[in-house]
Protein backbone atom coordinates (compact mmCIF):
# COMPACT_ATOMS: atom_id res chain seq x y z
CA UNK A 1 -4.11 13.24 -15.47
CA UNK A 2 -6.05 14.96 -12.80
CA UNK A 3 -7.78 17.94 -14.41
CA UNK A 4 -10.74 18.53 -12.81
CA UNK A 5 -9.90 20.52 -10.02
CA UNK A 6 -6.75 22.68 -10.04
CA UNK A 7 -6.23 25.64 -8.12
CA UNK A 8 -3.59 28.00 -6.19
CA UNK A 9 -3.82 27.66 -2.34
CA UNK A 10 -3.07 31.32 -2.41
CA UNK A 11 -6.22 32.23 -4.79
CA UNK A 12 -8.27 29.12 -4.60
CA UNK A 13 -11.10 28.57 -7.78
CA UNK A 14 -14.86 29.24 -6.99
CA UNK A 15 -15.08 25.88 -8.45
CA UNK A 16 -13.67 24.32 -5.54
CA UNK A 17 -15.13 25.60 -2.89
CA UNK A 18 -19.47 25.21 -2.64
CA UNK A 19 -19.79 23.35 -5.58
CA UNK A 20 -23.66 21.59 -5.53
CA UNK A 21 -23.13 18.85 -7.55
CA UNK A 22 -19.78 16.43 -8.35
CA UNK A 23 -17.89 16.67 -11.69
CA UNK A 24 -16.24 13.62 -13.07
CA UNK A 25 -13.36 12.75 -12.65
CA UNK A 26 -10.90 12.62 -15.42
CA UNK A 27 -8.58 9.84 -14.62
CA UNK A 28 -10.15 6.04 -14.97
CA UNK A 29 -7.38 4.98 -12.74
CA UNK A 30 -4.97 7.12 -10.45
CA UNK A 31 -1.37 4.75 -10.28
CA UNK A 32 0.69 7.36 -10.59
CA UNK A 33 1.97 9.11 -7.12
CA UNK A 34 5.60 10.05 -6.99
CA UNK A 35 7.11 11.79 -3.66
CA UNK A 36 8.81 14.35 -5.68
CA UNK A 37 7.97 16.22 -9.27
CA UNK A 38 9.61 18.43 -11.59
CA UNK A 39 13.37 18.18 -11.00
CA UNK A 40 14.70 19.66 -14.54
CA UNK A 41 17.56 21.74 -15.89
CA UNK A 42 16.23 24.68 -18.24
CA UNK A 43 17.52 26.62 -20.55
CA UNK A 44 15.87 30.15 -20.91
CA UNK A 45 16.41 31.90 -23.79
CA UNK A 46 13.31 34.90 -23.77
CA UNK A 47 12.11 36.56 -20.70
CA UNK A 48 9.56 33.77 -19.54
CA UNK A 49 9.01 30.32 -20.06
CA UNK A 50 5.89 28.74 -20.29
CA UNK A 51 5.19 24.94 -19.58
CA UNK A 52 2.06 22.45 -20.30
CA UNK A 53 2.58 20.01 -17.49
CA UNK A 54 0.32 17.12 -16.43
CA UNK A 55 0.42 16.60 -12.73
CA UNK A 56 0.63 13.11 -10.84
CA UNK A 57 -2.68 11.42 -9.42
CA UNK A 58 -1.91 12.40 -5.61
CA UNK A 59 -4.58 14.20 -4.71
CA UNK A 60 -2.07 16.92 -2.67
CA UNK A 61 -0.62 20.72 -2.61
CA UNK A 62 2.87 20.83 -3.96
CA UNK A 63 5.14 23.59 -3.02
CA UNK A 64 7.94 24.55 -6.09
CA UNK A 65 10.37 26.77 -6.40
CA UNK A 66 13.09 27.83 -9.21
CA UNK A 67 16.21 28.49 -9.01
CA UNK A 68 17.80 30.66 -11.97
CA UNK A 69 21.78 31.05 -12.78
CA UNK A 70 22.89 33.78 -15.14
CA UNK A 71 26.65 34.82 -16.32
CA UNK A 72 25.52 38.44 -15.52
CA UNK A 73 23.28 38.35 -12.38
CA UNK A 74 24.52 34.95 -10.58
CA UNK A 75 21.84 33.03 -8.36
CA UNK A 76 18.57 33.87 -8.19
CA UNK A 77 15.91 32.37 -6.10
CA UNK A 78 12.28 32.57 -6.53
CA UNK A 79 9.49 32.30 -3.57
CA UNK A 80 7.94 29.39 -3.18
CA UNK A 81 4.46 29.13 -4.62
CA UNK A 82 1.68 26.22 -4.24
CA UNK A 83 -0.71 24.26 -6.42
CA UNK A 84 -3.50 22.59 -5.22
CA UNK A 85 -4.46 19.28 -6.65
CA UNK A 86 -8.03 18.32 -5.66
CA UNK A 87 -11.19 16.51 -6.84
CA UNK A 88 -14.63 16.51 -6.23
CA UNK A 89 -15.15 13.05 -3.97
CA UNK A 90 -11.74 10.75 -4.21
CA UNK A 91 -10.63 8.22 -1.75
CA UNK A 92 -7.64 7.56 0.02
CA UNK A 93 -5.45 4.32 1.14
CA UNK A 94 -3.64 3.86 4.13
CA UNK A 95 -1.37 1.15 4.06
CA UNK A 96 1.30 -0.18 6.26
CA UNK A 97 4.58 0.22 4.93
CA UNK A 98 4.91 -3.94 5.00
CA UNK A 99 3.59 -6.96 6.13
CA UNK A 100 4.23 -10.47 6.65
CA UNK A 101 2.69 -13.12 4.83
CA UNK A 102 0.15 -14.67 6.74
CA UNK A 103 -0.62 -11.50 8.85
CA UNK A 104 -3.86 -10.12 9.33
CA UNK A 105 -3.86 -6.20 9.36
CA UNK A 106 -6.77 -2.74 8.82
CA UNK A 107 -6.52 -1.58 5.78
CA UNK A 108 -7.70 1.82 6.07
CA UNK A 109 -9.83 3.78 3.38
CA UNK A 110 -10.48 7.21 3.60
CA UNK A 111 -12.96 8.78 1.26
CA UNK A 112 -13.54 12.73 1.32
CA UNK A 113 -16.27 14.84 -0.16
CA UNK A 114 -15.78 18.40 -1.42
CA UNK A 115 -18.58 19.26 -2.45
CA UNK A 116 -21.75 21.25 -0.74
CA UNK A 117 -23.99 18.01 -1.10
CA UNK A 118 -24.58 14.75 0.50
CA UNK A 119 -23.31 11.90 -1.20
CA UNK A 120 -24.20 8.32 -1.44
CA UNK A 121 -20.36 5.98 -2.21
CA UNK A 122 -20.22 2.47 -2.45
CA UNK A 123 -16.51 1.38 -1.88
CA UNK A 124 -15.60 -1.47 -3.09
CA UNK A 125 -12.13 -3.15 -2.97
CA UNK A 126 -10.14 -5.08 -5.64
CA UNK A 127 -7.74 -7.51 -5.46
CA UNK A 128 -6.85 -11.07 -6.51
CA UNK A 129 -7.92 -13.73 -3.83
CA UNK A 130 -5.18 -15.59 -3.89
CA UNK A 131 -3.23 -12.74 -2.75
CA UNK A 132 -4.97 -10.50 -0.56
CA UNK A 133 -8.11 -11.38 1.01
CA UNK A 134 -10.50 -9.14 3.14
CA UNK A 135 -13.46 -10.14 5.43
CA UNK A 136 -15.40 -7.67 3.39
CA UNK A 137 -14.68 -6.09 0.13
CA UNK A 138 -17.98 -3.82 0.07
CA UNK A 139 -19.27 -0.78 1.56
CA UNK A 140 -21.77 1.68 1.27
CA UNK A 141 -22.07 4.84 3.14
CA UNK A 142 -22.95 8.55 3.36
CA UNK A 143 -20.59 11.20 3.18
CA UNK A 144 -22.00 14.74 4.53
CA UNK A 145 -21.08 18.30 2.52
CA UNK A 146 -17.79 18.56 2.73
CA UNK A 147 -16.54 15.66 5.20
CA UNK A 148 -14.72 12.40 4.59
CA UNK A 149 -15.64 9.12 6.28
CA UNK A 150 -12.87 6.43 7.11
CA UNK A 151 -13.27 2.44 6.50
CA UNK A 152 -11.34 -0.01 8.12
CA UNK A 153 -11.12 -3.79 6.60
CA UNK A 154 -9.62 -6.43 8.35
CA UNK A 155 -7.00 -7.92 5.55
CA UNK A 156 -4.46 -10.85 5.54
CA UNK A 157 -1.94 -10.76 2.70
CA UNK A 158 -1.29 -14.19 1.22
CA UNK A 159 1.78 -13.95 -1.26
CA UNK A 160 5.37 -12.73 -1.17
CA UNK A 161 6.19 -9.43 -2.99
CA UNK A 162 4.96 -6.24 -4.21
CA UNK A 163 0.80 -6.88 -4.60
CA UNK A 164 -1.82 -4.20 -6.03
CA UNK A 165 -4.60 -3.20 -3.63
CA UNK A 166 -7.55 -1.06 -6.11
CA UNK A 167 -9.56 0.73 -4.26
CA UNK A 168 -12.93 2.18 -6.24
CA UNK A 169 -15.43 5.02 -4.86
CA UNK A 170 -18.49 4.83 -6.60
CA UNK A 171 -21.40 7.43 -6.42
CA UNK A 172 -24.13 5.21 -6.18
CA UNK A 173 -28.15 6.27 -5.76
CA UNK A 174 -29.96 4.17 -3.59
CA UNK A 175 -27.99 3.67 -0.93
CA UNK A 176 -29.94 3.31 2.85
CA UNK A 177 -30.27 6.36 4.91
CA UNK A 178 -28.68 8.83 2.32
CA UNK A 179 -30.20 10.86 -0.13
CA UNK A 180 -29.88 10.39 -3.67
CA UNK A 181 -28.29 12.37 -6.38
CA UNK A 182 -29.53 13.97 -8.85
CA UNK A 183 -26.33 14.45 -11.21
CA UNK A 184 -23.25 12.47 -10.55
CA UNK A 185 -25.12 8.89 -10.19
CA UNK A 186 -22.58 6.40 -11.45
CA UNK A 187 -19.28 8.91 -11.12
CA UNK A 188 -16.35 6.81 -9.92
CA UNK A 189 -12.76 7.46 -8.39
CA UNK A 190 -10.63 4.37 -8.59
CA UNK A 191 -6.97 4.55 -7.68
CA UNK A 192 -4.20 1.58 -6.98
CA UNK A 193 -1.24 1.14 -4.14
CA UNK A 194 1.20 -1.44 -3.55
CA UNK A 195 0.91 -3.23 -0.56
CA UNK A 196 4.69 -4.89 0.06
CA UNK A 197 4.39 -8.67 1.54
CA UNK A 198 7.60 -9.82 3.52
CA UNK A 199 8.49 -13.68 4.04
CA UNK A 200 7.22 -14.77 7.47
CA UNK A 201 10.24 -15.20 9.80
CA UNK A 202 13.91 -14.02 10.47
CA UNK A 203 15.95 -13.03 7.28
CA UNK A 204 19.39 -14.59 6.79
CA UNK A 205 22.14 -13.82 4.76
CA UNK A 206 25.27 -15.69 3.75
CA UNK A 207 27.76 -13.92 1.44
CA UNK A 208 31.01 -15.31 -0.26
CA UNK A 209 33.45 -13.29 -2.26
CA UNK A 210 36.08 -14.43 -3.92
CA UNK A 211 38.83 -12.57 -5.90
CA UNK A 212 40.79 -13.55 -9.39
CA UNK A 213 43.74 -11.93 -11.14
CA UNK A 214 42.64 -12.70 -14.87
CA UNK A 215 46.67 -13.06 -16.61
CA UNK A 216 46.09 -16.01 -18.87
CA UNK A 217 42.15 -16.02 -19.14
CA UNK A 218 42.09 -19.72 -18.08
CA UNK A 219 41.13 -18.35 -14.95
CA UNK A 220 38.00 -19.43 -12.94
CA UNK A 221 35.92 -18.61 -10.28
CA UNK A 222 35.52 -21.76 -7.68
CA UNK A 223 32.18 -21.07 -5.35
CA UNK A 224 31.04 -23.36 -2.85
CA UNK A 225 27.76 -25.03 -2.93
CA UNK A 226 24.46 -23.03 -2.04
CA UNK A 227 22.47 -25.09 0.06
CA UNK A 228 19.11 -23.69 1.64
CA UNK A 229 18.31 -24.67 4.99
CA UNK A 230 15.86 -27.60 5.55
CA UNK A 231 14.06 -24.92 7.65
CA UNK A 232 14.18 -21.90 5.19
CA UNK A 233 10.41 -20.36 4.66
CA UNK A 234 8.51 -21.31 0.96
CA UNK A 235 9.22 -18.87 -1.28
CA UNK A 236 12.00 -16.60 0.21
CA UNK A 237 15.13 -18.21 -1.24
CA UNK A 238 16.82 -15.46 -3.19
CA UNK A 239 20.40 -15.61 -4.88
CA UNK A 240 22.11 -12.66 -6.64
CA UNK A 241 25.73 -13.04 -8.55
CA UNK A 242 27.91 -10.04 -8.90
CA UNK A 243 30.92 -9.68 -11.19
CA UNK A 244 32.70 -6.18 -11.55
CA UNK A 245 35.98 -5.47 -12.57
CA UNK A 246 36.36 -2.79 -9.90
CA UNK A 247 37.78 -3.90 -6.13
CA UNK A 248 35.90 -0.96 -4.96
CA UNK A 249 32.93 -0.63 -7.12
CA UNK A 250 30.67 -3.09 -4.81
CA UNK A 251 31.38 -0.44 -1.61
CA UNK A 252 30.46 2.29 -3.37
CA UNK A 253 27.42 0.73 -4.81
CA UNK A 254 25.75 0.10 -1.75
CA UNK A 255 26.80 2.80 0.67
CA UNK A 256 23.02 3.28 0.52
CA UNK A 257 22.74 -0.02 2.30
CA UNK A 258 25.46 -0.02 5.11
CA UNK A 259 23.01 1.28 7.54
CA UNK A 260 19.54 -0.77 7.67
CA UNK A 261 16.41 0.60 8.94
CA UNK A 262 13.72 -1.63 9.80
């Protein structure tokens, strides 16, 4: 839930804009960032509706719309209107959208300031060693009123599949060369991504289908043996099984997947 600062673009909140010191934020850990929100069917039975909604941890604008039918008046559209989504200090990560194992990469972390005062963040980053591992997990610097500052860490992911990367902005007094606070000391913005680790080289595929006519039940299914190449990378063997009852069922499954983007 990310309360403390929620505005429309259109008339944005005094709070917002030249606040002089930082708020805390109301969310121990931001997880939660979906591309899309609020896709419902309504029914509306008085002349407005109201809704309590929570919104999603990206710290973004959205832009919604609604779109109304009635048996009397047909299709009505309604402008588009904003909300704002924002926080006092929060940082940002900018991952790659995969890697191989073994393969060193930046991982880049952004972390704005809002607010009309200088503030002193020590970033730290989270993860499990054995998985991700970073020449250096610590920073501290000085953001300026109203700026952002960007940290690059050299990173080499170490295990196959999806991994968490935390990320935590702490307001922290003391802090070299930057001024310290005198509310906020100890207010912290932590938020989690998912960095995705691919097997190191080339992906191959063998697939065998076979088809039955089930009349007596005695029927069975005769595969040949799955052997993995002396050569195949640690960890990347995969095997799926698929039954269905439908001769057409598997090509309309995965028309999704007859086109692949790398």
């Amino acid at each position: 839930q990310v309360e403390n600062r929620v505005a429309s673009m259109s008339r944005p909140s005094s709070k917002v804009i030249g606040a002089s010191k930082p708020e805390k934020p109301k969310v121990a850990l931001r997880n939660f960032f979906p591309e899309s929100w609020l896709f419902e069917l309504i029914t509306v039975k008085e002349e407005e509706l109201k809704s309590e909604l929570t919104s999603p941890h990206t710290i973004t604008t959205w832009i919604g719309e609604a779109i109304c039918m009635n048996n009397q008046f047909g299709l009505g559209v309604s402008n588009p209107t904003s909300l704002l989504v924002n926080q006092d200090f929060f940082a940002e990560i900018r991952l790659p959208y995969s890697v191989k194992r073994g393969e060193t990469f930046p991982l880049n972390v952004t972390v704005f300031n809002y607010i009309d005062v200088e503030l002193p963040i020590r970033v730290k980053l989270i993860t499990s060693e054995e998985e991700v591992q970073s020449d250096n997990s610590e920073f501290d610097i000085c953001i300026g009123p109203n700026d952002n500052k960007v940290i690059t860490m050299k990173t080499t992911a170490l295990k196959l599949g999806e991994l968490n990367v935390t990320v935590e902005a702490v307001i922290t007094n003391g802090i070299k060369d930057c001024k310290d606070v005198t509310e906020g000391n100890g207010f912290k913005d932590a938020l989690v991504r998912q960095l995705r680790v691919k097997p190191e080289g080339v992906p191959i595929e063998k697939v065998e289908s076979d088809f039955k006519c089930f009349e007596s039940g005695k029927e069975k299914f005769q595969m040949s043996k799955l052997e993995v190449p002396t050569d195949a990378v640690s960890d990347s063997e995969r095997a799926w099984v698929y039954v269905t009852g439908d001769i057409m069922a598997p090509a309309l499954e995965n028309v999704g997947n007859l086109v692949r983007l790398p």
